[in-house]
C-alpha atoms as a PDB file:
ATOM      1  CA  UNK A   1     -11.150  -5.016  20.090  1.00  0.00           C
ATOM      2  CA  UNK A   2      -7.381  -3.894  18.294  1.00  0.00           C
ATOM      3  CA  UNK A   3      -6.377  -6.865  16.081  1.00  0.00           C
ATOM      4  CA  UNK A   4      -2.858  -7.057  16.870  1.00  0.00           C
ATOM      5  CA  UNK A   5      -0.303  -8.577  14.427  1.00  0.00           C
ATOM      6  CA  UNK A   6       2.528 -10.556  15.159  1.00  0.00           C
ATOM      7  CA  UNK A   7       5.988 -10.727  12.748  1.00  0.00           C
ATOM      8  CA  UNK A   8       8.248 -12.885  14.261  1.00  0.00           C
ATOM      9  CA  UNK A   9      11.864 -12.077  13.012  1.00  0.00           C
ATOM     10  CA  UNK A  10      13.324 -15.298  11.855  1.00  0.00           C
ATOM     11  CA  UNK A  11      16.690 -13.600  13.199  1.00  0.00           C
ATOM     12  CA  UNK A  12      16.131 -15.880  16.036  1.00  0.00           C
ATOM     13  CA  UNK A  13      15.520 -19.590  13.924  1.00  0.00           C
ATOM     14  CA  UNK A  14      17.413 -21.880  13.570  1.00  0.00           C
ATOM     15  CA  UNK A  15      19.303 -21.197   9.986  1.00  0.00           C
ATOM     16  CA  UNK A  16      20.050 -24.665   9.529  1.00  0.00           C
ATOM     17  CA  UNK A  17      16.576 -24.947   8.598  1.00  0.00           C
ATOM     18  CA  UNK A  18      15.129 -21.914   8.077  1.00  0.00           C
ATOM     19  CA  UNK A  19      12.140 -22.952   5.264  1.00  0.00           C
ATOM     20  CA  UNK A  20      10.835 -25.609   8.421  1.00  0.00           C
ATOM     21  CA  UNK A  21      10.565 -22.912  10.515  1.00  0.00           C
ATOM     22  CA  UNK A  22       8.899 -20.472   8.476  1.00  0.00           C
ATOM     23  CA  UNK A  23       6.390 -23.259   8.560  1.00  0.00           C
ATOM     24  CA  UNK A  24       6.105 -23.595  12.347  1.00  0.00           C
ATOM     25  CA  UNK A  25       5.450 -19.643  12.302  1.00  0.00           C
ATOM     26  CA  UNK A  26       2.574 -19.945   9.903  1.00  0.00           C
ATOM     27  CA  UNK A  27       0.984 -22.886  11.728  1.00  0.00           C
ATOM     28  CA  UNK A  28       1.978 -21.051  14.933  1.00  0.00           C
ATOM     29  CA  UNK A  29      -0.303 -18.413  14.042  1.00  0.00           C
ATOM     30  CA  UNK A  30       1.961 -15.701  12.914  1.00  0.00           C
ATOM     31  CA  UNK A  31       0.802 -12.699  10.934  1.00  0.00           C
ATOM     32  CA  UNK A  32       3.718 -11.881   9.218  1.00  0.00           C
ATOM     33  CA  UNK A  33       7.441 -13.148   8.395  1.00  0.00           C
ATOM     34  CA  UNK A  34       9.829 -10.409   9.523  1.00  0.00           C
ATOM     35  CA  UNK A  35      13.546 -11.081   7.595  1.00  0.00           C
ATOM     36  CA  UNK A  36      15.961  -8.597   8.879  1.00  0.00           C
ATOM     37  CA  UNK A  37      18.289  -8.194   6.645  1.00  0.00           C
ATOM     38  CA  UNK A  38      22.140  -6.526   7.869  1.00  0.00           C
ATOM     39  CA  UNK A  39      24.912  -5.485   5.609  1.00  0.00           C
ATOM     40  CA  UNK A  40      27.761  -5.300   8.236  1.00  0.00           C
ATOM     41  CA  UNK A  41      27.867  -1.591   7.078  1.00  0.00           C
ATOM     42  CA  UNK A  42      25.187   0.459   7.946  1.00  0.00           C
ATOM     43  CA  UNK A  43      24.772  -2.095  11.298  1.00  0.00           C
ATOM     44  CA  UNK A  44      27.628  -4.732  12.739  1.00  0.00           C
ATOM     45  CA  UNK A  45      25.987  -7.895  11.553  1.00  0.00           C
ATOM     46  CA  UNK A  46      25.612 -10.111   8.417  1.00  0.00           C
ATOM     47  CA  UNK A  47      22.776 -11.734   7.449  1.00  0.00           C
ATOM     48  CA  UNK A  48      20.610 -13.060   4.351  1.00  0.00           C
ATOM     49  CA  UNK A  49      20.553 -11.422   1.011  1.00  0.00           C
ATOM     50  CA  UNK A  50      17.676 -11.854  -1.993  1.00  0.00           C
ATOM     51  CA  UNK A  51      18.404 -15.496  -3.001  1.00  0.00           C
ATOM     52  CA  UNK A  52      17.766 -16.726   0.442  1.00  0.00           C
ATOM     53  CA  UNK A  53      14.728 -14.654   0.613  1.00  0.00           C
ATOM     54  CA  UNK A  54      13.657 -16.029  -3.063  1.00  0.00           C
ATOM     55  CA  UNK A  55      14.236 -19.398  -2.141  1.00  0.00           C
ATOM     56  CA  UNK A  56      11.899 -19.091   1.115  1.00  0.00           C
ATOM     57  CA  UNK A  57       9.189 -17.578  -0.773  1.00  0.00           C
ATOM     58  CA  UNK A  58       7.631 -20.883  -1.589  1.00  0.00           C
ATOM     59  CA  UNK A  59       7.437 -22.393   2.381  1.00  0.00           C
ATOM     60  CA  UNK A  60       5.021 -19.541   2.964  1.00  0.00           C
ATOM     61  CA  UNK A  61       1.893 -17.657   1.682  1.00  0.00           C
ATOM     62  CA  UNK A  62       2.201 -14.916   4.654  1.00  0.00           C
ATOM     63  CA  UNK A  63       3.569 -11.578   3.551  1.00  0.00           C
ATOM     64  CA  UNK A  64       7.013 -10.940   4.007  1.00  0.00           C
ATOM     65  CA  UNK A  65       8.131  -7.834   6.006  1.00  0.00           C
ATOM     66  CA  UNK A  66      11.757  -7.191   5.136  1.00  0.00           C
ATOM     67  CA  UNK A  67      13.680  -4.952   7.439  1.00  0.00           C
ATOM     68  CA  UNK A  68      16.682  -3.268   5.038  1.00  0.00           C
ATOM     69  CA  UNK A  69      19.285  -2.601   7.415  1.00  0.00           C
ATOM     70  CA  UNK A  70      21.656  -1.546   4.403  1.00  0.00           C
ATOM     71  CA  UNK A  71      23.287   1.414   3.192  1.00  0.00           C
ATOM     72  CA  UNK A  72      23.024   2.601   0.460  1.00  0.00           C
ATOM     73  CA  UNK A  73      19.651   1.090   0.277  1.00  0.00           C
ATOM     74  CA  UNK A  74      18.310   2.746  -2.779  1.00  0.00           C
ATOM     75  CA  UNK A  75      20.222   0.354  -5.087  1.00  0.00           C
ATOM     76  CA  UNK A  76      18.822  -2.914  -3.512  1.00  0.00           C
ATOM     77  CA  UNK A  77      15.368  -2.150  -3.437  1.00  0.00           C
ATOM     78  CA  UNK A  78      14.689  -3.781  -6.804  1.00  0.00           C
ATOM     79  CA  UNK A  79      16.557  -7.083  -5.576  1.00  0.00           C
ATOM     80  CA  UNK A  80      14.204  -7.415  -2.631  1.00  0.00           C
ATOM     81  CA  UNK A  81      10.926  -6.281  -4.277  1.00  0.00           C
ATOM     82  CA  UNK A  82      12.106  -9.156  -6.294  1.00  0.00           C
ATOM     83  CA  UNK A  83      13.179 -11.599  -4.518  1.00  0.00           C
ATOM     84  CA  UNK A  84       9.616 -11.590  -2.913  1.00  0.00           C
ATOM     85  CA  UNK A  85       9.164  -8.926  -0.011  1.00  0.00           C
ATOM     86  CA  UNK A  86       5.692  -7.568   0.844  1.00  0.00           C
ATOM     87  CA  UNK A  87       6.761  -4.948   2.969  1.00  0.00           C
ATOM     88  CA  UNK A  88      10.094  -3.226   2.296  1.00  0.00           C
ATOM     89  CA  UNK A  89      11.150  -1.430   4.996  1.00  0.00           C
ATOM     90  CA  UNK A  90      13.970   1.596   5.220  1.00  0.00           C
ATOM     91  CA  UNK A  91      15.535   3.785   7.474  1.00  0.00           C
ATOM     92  CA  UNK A  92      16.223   7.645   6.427  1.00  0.00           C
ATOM     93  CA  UNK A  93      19.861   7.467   7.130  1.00  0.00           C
ATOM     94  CA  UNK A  94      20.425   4.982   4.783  1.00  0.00           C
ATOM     95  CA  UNK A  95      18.927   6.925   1.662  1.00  0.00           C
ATOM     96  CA  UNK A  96      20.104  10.104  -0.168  1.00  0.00           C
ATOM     97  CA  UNK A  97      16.467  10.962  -0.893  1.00  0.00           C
ATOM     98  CA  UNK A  98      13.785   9.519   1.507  1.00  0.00           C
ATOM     99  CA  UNK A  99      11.223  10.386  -1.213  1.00  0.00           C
ATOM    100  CA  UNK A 100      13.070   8.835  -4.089  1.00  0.00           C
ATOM    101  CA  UNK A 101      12.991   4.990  -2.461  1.00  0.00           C
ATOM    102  CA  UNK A 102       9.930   5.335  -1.371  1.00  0.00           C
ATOM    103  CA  UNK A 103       8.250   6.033  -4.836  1.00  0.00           C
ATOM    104  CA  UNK A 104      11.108   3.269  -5.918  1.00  0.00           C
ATOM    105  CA  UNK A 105       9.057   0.555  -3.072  1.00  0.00           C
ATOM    106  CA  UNK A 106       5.728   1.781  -4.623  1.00  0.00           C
ATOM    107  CA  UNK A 107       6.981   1.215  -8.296  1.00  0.00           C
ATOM    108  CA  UNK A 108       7.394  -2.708  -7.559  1.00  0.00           C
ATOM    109  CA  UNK A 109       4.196  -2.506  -5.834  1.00  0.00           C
ATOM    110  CA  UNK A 110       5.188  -3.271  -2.450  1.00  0.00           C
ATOM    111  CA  UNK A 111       4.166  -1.316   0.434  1.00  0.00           C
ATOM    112  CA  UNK A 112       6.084   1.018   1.880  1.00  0.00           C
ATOM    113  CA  UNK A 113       8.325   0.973   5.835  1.00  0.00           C
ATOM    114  CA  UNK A 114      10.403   3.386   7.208  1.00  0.00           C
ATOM    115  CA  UNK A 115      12.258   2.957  10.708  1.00  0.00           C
ATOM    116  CA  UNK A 116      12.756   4.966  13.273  1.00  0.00           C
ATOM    117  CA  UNK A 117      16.205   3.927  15.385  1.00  0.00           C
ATOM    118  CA  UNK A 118      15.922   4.723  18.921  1.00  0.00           C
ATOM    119  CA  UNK A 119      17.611   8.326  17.833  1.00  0.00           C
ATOM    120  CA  UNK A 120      16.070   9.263  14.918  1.00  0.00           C
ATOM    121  CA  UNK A 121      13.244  11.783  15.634  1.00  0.00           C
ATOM    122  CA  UNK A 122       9.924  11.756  13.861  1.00  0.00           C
ATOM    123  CA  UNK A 123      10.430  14.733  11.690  1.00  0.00           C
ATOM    124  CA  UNK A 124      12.931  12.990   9.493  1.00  0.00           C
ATOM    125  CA  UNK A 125       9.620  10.865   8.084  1.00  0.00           C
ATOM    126  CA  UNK A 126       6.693  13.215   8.280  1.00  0.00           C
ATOM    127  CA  UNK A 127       6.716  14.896   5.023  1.00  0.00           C
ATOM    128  CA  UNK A 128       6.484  11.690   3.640  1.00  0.00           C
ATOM    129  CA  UNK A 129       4.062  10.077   5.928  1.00  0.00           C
ATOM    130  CA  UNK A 130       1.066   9.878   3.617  1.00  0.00           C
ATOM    131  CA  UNK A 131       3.024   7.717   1.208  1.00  0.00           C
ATOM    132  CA  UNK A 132       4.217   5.321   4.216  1.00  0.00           C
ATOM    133  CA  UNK A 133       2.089   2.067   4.738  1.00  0.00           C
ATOM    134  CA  UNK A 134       4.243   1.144   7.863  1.00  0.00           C
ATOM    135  CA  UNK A 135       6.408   2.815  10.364  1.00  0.00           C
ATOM    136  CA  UNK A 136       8.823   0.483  12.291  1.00  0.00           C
ATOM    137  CA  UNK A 137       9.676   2.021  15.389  1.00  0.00           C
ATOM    138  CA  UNK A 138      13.052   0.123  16.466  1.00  0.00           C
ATOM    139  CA  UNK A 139      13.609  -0.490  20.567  1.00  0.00           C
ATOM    140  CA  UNK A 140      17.153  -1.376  20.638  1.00  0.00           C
ATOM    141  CA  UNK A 141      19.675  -0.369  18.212  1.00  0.00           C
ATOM    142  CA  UNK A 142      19.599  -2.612  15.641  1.00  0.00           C
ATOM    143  CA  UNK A 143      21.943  -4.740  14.842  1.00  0.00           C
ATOM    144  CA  UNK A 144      21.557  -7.997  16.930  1.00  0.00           C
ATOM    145  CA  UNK A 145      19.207  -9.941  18.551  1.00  0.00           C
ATOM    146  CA  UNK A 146      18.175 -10.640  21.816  1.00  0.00           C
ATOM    147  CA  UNK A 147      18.818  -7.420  23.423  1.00  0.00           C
ATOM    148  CA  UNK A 148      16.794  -5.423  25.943  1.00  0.00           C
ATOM    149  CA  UNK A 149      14.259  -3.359  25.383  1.00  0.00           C
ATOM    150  CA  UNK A 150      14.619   0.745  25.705  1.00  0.00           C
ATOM    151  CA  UNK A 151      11.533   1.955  27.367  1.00  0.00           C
ATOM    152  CA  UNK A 152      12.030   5.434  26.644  1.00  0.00           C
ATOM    153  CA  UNK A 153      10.756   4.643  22.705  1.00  0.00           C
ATOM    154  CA  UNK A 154       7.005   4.201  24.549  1.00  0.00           C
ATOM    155  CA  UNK A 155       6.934   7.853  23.848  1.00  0.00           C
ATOM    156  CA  UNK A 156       7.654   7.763  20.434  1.00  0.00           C
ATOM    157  CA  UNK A 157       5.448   5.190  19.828  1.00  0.00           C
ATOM    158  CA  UNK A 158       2.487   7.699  21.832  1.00  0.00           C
ATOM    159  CA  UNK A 159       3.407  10.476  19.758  1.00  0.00           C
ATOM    160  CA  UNK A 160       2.986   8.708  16.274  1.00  0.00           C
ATOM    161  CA  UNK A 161      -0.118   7.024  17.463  1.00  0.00           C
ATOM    162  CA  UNK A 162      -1.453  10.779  17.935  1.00  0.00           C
ATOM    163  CA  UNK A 163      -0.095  11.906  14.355  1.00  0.00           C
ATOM    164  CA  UNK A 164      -1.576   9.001  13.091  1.00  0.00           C
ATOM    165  CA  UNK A 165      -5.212   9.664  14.785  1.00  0.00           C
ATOM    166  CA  UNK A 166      -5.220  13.102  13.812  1.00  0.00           C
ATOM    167  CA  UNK A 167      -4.317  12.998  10.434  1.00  0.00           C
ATOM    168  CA  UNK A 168      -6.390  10.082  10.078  1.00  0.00           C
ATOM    169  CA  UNK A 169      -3.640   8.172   8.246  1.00  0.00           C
ATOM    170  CA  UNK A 170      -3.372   4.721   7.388  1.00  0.00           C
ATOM    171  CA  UNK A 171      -0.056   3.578   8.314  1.00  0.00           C
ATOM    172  CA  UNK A 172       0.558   0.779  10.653  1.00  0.00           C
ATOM    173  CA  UNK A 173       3.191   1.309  13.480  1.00  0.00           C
ATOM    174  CA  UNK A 174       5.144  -1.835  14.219  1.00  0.00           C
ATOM    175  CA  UNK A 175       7.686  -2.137  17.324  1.00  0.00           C
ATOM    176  CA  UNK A 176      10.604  -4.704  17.194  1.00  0.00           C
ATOM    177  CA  UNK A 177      13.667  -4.953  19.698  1.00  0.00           C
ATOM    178  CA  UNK A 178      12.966  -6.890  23.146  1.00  0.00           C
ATOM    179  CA  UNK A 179       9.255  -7.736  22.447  1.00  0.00           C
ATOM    180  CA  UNK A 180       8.826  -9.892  25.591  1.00  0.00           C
ATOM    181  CA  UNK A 181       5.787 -10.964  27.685  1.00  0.00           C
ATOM    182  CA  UNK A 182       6.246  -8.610  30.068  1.00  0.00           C
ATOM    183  CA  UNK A 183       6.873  -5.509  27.797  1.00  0.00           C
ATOM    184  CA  UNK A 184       4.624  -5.967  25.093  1.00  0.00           C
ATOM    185  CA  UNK A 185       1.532  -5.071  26.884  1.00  0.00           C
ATOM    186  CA  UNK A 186       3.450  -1.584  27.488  1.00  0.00           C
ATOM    187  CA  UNK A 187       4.086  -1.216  23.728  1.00  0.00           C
ATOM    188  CA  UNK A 188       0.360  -1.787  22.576  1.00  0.00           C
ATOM    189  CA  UNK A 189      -1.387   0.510  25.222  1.00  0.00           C
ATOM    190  CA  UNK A 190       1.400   3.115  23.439  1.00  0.00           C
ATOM    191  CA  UNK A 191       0.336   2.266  19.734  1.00  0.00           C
ATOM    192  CA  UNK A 192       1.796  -0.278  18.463  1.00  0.00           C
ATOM    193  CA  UNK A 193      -0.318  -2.280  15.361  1.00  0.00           C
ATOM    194  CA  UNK A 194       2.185  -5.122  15.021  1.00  0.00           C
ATOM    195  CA  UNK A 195       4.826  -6.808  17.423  1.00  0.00           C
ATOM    196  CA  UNK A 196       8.283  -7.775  16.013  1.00  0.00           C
ATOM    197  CA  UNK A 197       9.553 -10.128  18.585  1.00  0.00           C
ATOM    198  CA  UNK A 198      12.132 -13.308  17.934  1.00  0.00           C
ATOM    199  CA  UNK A 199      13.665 -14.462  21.239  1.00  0.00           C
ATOM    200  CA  UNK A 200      10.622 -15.066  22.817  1.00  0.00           C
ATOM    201  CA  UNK A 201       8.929 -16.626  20.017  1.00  0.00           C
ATOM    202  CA  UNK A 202      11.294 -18.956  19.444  1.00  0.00           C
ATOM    203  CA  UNK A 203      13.037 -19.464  22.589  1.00  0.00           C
ATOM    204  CA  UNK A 204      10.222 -19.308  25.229  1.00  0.00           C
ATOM    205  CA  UNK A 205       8.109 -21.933  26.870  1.00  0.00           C
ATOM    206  CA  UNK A 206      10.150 -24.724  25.793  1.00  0.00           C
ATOM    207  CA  UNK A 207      10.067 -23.362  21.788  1.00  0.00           C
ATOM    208  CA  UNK A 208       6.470 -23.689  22.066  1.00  0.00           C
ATOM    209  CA  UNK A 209       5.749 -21.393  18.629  1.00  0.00           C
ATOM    210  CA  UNK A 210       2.351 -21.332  18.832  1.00  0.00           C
ATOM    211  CA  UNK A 211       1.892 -20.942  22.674  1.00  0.00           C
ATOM    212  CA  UNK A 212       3.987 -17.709  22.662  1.00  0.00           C
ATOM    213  CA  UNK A 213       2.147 -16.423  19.394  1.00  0.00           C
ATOM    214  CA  UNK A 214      -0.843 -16.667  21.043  1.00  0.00           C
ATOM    215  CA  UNK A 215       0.365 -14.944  24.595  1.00  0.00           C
ATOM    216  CA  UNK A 216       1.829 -12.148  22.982  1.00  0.00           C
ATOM    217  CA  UNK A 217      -1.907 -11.484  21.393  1.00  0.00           C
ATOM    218  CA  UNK A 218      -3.350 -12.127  23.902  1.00  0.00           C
ATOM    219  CA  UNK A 219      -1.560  -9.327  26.063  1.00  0.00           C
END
């Protein structure tokens, strides 16, 4: 049976107390920690920067999957590969050479994202997608949360599944934008490896963390 992965984006905690709920995740049963991290450039929303990130490191021994929603993103990397990110995660828009930040990510040891936005088109990725650990397939434009999924990505999500089959690579495709209960089975039977979800992690069954963890899995 498909392990699947969960990475609840802590987009949805409460900020007031974000280390506490970082926590909750990892006794929740979470996978992963997914920190999306805006710029109010290359998307309309601010969020956290390294220091926060650094200073959350120690409430958690699960691997941090940062989501750079920045441009240019090429200059940052270092900052986040320092501040304590496992997974750095990129999109091709936000990069004059996909190639260059990619071998930058690998440098600092940490493994290697790229995103697709509901838009973007595989192509833009698949010259370099021997060197990617992780492709994050995004289901709303991001940007905020809570917003409704776009089934039409189920397709793009098939079609990597198949690259990824018969090239027999190693990457791990990860969906995030409206992961709910009653989409996420959906998004698995596509391809998906890992779920992204925050609303209904944190807001569903009463905030029950652990119940919802275990539901989406369980789909």
């Amino acid at each position: 049976m498909k392990k699947i992965l969960i990475s609840p984006s802590i987009l949805s905690a409460d900020f007031s107390q974000l280390g506490i709920e970082i926590k909750k995740l990892e006794q929740g049963g979470a996978d992963l920690i997914h920190v999306d991290v805006m710029d109010g450039h290359f998307v309309p929303n601010l969020t956290i920067g390294p220091p926060v990130i650094k200073n959350l490191r120690k409430y958690t021994k699960l691997p941090f999957d940062v989501h750079l929603m920045i441009s240019p993103v090429h200059k940052y990397i270092e900052d986040y590969a320092e501040a304590g990110a496992d997974i750095i995660t990129i999109h091709p828009e936000a990069t004059d050479n996909l190639k260059e930040s990619i071998n930058l990510i690998k440098k600092f040891g940490k493994k290697v994202g790229v995103s697709l936005n509901p838009k973007t088109e595989i192509k833009t990725l698949i010259d370099e997608i021997e060197n990617i650990n992780l492709v994050l397939v995004m289901s709303v434009n991001p940007g905020f949360g809570g917003q409704k999924f776009m089934p039409e990505v189920l397709d793009k999500i098939k079609e990597l599944k198949k690259i990824k089959d018969n090239g027999k690579y190693n990457f791990d495709i990860e969906v995030d934008g409206g992961i709910n209960f009653s989409n996420s089975k959906k998004v698995l039977e596509a391809g998906a490896d890992i779920l992204v979800s925050g609303t209904t992690v944190f807001k569903e069954n009463d905030g029950n963390i652990k119940t919802n963890i275990e539901k989406l899995k369980s789909m």
